[in-house]
C-alpha atoms as a PDB file:
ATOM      1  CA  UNK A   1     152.581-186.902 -97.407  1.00  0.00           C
ATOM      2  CA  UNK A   2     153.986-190.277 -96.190  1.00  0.00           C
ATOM      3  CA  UNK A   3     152.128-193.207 -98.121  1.00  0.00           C
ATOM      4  CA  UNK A   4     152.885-197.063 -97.827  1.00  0.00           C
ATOM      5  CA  UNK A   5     152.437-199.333-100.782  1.00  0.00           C
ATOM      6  CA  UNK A   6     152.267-203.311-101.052  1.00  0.00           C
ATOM      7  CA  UNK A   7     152.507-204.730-104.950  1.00  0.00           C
ATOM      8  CA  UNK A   8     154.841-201.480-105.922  1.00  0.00           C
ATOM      9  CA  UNK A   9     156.892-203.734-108.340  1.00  0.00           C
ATOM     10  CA  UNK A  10     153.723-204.602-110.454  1.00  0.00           C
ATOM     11  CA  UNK A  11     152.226-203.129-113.417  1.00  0.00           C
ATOM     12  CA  UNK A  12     149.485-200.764-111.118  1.00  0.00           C
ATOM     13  CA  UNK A  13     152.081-200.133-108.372  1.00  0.00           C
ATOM     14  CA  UNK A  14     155.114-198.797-110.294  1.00  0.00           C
ATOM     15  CA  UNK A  15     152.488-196.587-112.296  1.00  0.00           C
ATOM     16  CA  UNK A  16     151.305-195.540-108.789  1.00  0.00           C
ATOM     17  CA  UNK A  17     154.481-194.818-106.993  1.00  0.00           C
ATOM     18  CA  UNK A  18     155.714-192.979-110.279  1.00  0.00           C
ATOM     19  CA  UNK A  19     152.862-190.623-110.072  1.00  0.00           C
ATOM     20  CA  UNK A  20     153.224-190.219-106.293  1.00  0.00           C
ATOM     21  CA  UNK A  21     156.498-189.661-106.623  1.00  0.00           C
ATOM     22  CA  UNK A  22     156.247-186.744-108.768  1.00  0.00           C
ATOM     23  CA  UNK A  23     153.878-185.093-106.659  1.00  0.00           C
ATOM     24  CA  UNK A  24     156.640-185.049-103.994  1.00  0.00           C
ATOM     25  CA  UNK A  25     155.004-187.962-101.751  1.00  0.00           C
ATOM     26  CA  UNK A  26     157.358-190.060 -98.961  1.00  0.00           C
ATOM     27  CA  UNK A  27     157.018-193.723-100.603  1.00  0.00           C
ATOM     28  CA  UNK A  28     157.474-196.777 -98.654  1.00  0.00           C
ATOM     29  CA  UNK A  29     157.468-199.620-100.232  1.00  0.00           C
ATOM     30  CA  UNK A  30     156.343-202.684 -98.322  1.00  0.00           C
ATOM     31  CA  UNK A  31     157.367-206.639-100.591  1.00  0.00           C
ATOM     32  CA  UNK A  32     157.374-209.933 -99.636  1.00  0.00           C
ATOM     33  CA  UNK A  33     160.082-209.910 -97.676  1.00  0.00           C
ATOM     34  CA  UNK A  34     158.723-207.736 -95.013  1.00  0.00           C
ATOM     35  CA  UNK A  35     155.398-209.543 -95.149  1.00  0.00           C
ATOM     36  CA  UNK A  36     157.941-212.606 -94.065  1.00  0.00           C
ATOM     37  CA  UNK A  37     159.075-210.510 -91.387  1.00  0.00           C
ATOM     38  CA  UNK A  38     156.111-210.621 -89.554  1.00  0.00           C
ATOM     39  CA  UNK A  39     153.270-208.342 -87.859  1.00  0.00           C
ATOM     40  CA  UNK A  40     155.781-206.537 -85.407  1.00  0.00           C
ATOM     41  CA  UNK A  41     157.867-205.603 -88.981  1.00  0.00           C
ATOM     42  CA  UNK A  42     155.071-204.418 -90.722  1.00  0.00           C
ATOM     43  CA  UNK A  43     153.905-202.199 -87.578  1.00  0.00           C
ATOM     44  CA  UNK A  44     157.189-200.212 -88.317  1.00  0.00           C
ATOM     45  CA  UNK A  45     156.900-200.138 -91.768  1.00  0.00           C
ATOM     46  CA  UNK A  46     153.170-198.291 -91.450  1.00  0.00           C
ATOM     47  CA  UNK A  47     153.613-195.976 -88.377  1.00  0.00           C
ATOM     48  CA  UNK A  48     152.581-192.869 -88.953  1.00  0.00           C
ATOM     49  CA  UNK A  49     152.176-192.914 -92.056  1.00  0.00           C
ATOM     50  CA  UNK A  50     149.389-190.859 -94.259  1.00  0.00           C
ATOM     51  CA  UNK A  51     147.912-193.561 -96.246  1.00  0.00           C
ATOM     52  CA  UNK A  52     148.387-197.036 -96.726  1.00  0.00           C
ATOM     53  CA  UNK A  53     147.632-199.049-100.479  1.00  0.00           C
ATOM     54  CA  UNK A  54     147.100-202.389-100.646  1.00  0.00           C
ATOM     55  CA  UNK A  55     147.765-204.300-104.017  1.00  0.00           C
ATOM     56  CA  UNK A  56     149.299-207.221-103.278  1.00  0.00           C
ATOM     57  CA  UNK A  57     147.848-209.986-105.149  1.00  0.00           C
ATOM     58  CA  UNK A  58     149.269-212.849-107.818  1.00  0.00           C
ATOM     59  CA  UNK A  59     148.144-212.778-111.313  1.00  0.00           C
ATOM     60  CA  UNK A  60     145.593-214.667-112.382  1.00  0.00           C
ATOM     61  CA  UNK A  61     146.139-215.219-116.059  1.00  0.00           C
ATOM     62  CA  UNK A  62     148.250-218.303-115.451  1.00  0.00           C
ATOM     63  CA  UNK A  63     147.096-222.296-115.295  1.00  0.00           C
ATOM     64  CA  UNK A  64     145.428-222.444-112.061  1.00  0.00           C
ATOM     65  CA  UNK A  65     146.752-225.559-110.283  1.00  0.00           C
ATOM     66  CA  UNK A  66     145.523-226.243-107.144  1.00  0.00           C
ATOM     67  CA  UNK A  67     148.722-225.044-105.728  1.00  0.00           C
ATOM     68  CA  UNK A  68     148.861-221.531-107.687  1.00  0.00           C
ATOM     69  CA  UNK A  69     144.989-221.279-106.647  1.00  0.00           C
ATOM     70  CA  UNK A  70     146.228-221.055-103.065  1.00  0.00           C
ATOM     71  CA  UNK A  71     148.576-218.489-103.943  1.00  0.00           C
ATOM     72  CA  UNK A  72     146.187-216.327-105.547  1.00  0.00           C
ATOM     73  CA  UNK A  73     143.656-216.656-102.230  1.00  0.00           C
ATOM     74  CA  UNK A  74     146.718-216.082 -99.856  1.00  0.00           C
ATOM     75  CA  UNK A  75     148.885-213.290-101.917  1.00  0.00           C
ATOM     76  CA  UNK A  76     145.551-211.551-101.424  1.00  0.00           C
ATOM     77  CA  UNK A  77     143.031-212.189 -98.020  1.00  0.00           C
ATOM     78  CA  UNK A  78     146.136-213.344 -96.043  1.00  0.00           C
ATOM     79  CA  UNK A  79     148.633-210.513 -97.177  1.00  0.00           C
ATOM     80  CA  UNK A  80     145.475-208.176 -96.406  1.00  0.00           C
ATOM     81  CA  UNK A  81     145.433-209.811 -93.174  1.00  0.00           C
ATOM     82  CA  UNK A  82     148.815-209.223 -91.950  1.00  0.00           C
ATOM     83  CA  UNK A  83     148.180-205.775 -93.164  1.00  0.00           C
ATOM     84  CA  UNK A  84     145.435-205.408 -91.006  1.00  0.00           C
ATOM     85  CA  UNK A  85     146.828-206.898 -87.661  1.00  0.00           C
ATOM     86  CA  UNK A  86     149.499-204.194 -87.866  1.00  0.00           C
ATOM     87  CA  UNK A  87     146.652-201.367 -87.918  1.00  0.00           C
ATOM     88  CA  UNK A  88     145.546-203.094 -84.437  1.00  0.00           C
ATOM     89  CA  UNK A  89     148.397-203.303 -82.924  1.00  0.00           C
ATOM     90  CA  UNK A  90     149.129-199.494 -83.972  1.00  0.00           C
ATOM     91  CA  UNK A  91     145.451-198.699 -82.486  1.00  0.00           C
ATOM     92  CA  UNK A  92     146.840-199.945 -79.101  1.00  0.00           C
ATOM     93  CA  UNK A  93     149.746-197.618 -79.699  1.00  0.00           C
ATOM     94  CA  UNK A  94     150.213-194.432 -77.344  1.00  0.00           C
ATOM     95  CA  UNK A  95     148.736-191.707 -79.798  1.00  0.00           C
ATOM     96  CA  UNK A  96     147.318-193.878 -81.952  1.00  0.00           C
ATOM     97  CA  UNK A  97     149.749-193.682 -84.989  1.00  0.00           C
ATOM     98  CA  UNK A  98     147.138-195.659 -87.684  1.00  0.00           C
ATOM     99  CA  UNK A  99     147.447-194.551 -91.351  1.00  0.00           C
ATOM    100  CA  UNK A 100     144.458-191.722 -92.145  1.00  0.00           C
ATOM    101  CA  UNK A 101     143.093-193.399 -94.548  1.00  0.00           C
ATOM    102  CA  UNK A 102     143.660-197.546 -95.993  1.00  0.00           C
ATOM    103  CA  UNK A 103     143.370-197.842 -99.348  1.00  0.00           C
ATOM    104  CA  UNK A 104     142.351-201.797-100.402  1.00  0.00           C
ATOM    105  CA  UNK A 105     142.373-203.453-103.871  1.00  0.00           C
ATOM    106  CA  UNK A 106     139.379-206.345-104.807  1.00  0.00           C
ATOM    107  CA  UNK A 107     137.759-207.176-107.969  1.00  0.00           C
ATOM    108  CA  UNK A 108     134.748-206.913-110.328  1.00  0.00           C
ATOM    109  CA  UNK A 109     135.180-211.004-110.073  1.00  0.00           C
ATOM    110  CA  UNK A 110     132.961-210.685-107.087  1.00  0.00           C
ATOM    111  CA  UNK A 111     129.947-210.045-109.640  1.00  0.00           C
ATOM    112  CA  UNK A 112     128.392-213.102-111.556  1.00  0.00           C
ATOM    113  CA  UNK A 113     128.316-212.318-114.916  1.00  0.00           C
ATOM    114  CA  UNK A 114     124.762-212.726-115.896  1.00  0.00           C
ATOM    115  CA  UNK A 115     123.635-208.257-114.843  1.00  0.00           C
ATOM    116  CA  UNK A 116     125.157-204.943-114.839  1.00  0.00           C
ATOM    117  CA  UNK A 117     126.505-203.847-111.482  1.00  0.00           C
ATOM    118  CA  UNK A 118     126.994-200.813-109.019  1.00  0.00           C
ATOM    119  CA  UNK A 119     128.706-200.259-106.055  1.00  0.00           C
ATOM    120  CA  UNK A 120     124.967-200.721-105.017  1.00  0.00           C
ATOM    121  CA  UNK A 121     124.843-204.249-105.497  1.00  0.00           C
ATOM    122  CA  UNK A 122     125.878-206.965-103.249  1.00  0.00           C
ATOM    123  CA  UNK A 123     128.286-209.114-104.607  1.00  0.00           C
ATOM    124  CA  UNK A 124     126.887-212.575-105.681  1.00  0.00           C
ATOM    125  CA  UNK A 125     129.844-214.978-107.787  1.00  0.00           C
ATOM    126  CA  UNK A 126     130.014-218.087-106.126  1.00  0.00           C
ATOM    127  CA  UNK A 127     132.857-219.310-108.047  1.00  0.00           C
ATOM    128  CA  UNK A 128     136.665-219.078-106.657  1.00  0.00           C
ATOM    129  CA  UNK A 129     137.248-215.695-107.358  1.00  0.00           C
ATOM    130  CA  UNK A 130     134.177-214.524-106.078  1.00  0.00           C
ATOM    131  CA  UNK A 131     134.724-216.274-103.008  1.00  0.00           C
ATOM    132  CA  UNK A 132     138.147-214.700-102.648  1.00  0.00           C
ATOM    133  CA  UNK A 133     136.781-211.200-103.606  1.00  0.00           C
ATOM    134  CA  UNK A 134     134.411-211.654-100.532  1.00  0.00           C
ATOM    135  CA  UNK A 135     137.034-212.561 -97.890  1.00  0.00           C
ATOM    136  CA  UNK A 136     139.546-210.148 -99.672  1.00  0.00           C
ATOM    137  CA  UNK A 137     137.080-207.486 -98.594  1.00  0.00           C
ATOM    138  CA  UNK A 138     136.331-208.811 -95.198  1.00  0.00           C
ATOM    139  CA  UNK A 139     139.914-208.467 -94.380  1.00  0.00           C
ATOM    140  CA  UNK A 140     140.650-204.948 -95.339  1.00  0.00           C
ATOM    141  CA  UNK A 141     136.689-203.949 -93.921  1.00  0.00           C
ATOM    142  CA  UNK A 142     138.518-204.706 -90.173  1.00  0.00           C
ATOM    143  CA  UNK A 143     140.632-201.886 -90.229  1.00  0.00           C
ATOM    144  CA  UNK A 144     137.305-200.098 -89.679  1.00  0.00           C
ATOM    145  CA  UNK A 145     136.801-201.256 -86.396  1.00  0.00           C
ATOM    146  CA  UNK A 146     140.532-199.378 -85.561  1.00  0.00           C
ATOM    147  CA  UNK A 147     139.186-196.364 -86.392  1.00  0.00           C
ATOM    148  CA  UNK A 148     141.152-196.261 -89.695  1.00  0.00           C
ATOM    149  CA  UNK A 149     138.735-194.975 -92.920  1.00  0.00           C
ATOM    150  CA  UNK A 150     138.831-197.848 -95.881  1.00  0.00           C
ATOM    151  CA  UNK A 151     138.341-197.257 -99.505  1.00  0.00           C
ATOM    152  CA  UNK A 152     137.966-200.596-101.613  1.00  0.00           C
ATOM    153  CA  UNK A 153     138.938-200.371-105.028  1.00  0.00           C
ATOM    154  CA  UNK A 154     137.586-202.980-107.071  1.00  0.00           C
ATOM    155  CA  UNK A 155     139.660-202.859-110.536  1.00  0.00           C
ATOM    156  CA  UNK A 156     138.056-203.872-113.983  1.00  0.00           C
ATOM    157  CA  UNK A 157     140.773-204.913-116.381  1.00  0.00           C
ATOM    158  CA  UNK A 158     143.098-202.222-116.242  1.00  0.00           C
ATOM    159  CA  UNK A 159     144.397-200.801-119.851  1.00  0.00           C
ATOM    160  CA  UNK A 160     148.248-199.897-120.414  1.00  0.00           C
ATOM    161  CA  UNK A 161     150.681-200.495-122.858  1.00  0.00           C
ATOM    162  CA  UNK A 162     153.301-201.089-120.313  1.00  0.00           C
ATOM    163  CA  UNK A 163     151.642-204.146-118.685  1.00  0.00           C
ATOM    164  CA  UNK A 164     148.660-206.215-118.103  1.00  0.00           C
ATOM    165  CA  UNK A 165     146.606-207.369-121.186  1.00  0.00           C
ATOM    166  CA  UNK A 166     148.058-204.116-123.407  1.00  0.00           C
ATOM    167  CA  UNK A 167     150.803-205.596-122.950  1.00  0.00           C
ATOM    168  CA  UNK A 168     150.559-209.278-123.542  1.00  0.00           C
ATOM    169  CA  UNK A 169     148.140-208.442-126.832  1.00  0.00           C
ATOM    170  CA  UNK A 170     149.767-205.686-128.885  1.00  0.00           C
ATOM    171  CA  UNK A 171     152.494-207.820-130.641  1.00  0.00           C
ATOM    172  CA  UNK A 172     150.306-210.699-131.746  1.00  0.00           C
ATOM    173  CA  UNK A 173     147.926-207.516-132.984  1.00  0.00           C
ATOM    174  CA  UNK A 174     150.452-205.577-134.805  1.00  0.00           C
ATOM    175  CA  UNK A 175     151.349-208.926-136.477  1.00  0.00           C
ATOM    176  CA  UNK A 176     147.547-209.446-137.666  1.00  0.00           C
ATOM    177  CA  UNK A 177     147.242-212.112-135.520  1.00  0.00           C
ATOM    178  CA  UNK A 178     144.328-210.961-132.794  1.00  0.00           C
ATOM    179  CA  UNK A 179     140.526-211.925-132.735  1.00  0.00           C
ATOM    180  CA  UNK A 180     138.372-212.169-129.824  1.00  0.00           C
ATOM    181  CA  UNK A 181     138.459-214.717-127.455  1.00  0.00           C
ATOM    182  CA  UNK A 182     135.970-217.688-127.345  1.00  0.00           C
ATOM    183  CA  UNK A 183     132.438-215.930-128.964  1.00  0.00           C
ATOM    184  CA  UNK A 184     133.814-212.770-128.086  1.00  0.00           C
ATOM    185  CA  UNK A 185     129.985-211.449-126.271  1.00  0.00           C
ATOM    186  CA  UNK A 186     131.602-211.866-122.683  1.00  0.00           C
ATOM    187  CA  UNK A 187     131.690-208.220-120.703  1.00  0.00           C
ATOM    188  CA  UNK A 188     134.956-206.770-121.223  1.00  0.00           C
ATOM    189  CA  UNK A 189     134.337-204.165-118.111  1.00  0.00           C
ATOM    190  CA  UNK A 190     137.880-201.903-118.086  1.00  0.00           C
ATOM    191  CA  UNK A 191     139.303-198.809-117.171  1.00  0.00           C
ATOM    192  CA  UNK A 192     142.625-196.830-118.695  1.00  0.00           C
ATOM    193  CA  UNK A 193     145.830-196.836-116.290  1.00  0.00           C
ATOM    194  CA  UNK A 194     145.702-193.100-116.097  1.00  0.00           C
ATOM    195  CA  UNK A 195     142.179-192.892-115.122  1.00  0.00           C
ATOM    196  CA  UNK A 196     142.991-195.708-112.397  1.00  0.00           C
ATOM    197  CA  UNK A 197     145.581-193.828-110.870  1.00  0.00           C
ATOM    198  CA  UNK A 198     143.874-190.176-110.934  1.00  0.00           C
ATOM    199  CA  UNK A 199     141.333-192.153-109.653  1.00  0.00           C
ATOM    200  CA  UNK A 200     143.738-192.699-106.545  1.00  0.00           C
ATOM    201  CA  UNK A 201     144.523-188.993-106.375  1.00  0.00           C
ATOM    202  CA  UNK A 202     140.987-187.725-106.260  1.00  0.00           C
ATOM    203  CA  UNK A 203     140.099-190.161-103.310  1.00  0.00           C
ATOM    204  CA  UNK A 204     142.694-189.825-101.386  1.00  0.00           C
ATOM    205  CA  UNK A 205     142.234-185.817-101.461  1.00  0.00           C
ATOM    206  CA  UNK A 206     137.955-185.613-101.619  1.00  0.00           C
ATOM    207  CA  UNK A 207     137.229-189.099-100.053  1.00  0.00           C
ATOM    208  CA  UNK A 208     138.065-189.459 -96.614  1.00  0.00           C
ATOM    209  CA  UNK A 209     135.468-191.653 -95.584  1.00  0.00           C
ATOM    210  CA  UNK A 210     135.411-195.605 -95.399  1.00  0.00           C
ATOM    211  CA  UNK A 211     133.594-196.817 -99.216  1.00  0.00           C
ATOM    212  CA  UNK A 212     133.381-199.257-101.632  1.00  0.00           C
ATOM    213  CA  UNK A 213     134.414-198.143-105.651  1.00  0.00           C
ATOM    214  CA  UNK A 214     134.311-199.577-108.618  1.00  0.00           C
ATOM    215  CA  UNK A 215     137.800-198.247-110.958  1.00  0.00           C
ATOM    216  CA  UNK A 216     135.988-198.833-114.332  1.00  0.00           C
ATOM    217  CA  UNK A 217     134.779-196.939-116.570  1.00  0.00           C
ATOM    218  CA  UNK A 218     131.663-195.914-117.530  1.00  0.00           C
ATOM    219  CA  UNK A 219     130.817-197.776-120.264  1.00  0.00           C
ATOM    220  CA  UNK A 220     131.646-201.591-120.732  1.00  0.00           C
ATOM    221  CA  UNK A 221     132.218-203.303-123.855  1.00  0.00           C
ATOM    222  CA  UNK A 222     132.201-206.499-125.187  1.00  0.00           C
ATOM    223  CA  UNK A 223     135.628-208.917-125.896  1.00  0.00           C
ATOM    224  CA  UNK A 224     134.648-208.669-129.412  1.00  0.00           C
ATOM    225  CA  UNK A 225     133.963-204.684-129.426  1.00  0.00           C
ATOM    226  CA  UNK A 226     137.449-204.230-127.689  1.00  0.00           C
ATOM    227  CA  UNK A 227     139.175-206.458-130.419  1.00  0.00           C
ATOM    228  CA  UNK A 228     137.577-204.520-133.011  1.00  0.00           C
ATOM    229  CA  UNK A 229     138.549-201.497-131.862  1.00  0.00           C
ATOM    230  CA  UNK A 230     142.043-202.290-131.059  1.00  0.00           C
ATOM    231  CA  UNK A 231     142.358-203.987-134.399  1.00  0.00           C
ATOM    232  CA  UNK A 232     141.160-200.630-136.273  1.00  0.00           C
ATOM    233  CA  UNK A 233     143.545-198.398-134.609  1.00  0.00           C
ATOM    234  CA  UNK A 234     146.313-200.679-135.297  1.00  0.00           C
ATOM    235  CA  UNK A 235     144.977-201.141-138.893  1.00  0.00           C
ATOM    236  CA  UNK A 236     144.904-204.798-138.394  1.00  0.00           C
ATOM    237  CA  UNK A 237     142.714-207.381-139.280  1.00  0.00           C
ATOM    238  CA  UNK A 238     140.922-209.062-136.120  1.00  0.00           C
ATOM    239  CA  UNK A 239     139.869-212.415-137.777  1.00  0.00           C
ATOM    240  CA  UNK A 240     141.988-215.319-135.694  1.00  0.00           C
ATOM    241  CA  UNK A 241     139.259-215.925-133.378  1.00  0.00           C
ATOM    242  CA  UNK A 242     140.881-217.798-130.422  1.00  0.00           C
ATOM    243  CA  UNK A 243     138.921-220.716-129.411  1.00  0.00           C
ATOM    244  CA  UNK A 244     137.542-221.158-126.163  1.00  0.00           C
ATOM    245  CA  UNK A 245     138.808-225.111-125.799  1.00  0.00           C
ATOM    246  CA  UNK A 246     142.292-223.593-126.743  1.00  0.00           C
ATOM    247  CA  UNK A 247     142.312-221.601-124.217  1.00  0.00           C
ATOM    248  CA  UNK A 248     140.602-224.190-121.188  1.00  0.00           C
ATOM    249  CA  UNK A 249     143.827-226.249-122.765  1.00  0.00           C
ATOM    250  CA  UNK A 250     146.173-223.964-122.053  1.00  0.00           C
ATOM    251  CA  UNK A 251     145.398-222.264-118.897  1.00  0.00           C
ATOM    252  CA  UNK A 252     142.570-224.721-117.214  1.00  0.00           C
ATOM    253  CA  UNK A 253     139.995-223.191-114.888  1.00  0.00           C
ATOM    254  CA  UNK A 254     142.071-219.933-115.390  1.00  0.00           C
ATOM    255  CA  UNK A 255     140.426-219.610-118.896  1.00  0.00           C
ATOM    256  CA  UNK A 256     137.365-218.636-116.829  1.00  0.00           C
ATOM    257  CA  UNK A 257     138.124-215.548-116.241  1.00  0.00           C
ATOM    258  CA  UNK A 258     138.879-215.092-120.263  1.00  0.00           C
ATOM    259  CA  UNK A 259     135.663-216.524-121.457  1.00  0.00           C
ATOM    260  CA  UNK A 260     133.704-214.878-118.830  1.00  0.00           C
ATOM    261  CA  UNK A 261     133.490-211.082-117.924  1.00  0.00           C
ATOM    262  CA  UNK A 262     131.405-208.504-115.491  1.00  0.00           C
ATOM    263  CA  UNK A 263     129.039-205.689-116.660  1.00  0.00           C
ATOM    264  CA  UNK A 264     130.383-203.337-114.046  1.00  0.00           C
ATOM    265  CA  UNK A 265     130.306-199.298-113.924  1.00  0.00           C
ATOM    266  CA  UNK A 266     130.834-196.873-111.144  1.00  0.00           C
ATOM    267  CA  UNK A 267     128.406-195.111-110.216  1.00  0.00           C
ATOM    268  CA  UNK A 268     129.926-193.634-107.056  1.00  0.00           C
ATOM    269  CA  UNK A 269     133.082-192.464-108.517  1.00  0.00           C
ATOM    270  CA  UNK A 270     131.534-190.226-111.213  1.00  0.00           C
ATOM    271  CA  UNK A 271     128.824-188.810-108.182  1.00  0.00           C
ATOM    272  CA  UNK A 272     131.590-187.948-106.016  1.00  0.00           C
ATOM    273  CA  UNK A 273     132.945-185.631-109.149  1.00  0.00           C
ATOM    274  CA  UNK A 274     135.466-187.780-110.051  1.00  0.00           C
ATOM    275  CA  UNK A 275     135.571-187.089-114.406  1.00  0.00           C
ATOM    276  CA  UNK A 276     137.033-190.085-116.716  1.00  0.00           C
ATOM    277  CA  UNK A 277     139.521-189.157-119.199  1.00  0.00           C
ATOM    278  CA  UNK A 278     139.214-191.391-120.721  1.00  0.00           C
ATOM    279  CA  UNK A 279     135.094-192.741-120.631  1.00  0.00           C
ATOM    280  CA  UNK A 280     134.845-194.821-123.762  1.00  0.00           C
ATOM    281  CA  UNK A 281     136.999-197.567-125.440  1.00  0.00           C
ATOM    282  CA  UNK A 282     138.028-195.987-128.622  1.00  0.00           C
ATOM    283  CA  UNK A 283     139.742-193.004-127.014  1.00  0.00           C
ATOM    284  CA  UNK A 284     141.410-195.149-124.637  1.00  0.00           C
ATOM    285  CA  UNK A 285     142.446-197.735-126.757  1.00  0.00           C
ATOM    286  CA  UNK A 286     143.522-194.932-129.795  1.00  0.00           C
ATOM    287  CA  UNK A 287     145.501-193.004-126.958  1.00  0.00           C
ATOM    288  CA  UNK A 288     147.369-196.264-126.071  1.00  0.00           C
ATOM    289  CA  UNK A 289     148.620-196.962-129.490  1.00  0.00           C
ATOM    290  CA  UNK A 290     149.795-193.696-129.678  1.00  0.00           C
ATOM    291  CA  UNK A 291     151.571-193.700-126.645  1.00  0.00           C
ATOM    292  CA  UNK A 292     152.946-197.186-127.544  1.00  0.00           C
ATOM    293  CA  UNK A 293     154.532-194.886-131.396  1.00  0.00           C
ATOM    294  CA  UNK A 294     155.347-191.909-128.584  1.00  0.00           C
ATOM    295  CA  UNK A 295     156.496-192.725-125.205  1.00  0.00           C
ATOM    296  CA  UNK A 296     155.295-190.139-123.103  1.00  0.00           C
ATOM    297  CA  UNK A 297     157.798-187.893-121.107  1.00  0.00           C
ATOM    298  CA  UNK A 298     157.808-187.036-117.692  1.00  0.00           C
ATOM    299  CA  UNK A 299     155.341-183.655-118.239  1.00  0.00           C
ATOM    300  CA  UNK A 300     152.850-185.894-119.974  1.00  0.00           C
ATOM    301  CA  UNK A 301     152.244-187.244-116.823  1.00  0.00           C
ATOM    302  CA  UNK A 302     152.290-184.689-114.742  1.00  0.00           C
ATOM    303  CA  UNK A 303     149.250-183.010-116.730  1.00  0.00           C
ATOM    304  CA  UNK A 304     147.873-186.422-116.697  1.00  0.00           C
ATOM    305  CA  UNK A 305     147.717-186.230-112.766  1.00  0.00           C
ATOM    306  CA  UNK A 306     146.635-182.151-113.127  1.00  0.00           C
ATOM    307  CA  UNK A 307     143.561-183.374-115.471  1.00  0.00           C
ATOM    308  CA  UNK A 308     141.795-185.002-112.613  1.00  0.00           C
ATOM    309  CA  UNK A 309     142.575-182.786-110.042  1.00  0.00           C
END
């Protein structure tokens, strides 16, 4: 199987194309450069391939400026765009050589924080990442229309010890130096790396068809339940509470997304048979730690991807 990737140099993507990669998949990778290129470039960067995934997308747990606010709207709906425009052109194409199946990336920021939320629900933030979340979608929803099935993946915060928020808390933990952030009762609505990326495995092979998923898992926490826990597999106290003003200091608007979080599950995932390895924080967070002692090997991954079939 041929599959295409945009954001392969990030956390998600190299974690992706690993796991691709050792299931024998063709990877492509498709950076910056090529979206430069243009549309004609990126038309024969896709052709014929199996599947295309779309992650493309700043981070957003930097000072939001109003420039590096445009870069987090464009790295995402425009990049999607371009994507997009290639699949027409390709649709025009003698044979039709569109990927099989487009696999998009949006987020549980397109939920207000005030309910608990499906893939049922309609999307209702009105603040800026909701609004990108909405176009975001809109974009990759076009490749529809070109007869080209798309899955949307909309991520909670994704748990690793390579990268993300892992990542950027487990030294300041191991030190004794973690607490929650702000009052710590914001939804803290997550999923483990492995799960994310079996999650990729079992759709592309049992869901075909164009639909919307949530990647978290099925049961949220709060900031302050996910401190606790990481704190007591670490053995570590958990008392530096971070302030909330700190953080608005540090990181501006950004801090939002901090002192705020989604109540989000998926619903759809589980009733298409997809099975969590991972389904509640203290077994994710407890195999994390360990991994972080124990770096797994190659085979650990490999039965990693065999686990979700």
């Amino acid at each position: 199987m041929k599959i295409a990737i945009t954001g392969a140099t990030g956390f998600i993507g190299q974690h992706l194309t690993r796991a691709f990669k050792s299931e024998g998949y063709h990877m492509i990778q498709i950076g910056r450069n090529d979206f430069a290129q243009g549309t004609d470039y990126l038309v024969d960067k896709i052709r014929g391939v199996q599947v295309l995934i779309n992650l493309a997308g700043a981070p957003i747990n930097r000072r939001w400026t109003a420039a590096y606010k445009r870069e987090i709207s464009a790295s995402r709906v425009e990049t999607t765009k371009q994507l997009v425009d290639a699949i027409e052109t390709l649709s025009h194409e003698p044979g039709k050589p569109v990927p099989e199946q487009f696999i998009s990336t949006s987020a549980i920021g397109a939920f207000d924080c005030e309910g608990h939320y499906t893939e049922a629900d309609t999307p209702n933030a009105n603040d800026f990442l909701g609004e990108v979340s909405k176009q975001w979608e809109a974009e990759a929803k076009r490749a529809i229309t070109f007869g080209v099935p798309t899955n949307i993946f909309r991520f909670g915060l994704v748990l690793g010890q390579d990268g993300g928020l892992m990542k950027q808390l487990m030294l300041p933990f191991k030190l004794g130096l973690g607490g929650p952030l702000g009052d710590g009762q914001q939804h803290f609505s997550w999923i483990h790396i492995d799960d994310l990326v079996g999650a990729y495995f079992f759709i592309i092979k049992h869901q075909p068809n164009a639909d919307m998923f949530h990647l978290c898992a099925p049961n949220p926490v709060t900031n302050e339940r996910f401190t606790q826990t990481l704190g007591k597999a670490l053995h570590r106290s958990t008392r530096f509470r971070v302030p909330g003003l700190f953080l608005k200091l540090v990181y501006g608007k950004g801090s939002e997304v901090m002192l705020s979080g989604q109540s989000v599950t998926s619903s759809r995932l589980t009733e298409s048979g997809f099975c969590f390895r991972y389904p509640d924080i203290t077994s994710a967070i407890c195999a994390l730690v360990d991994e972080s002692a124990h770096p797994r090997t190659e085979a650990d991954l490999d039965r990693s991807i065999q686990r979700h079939g």
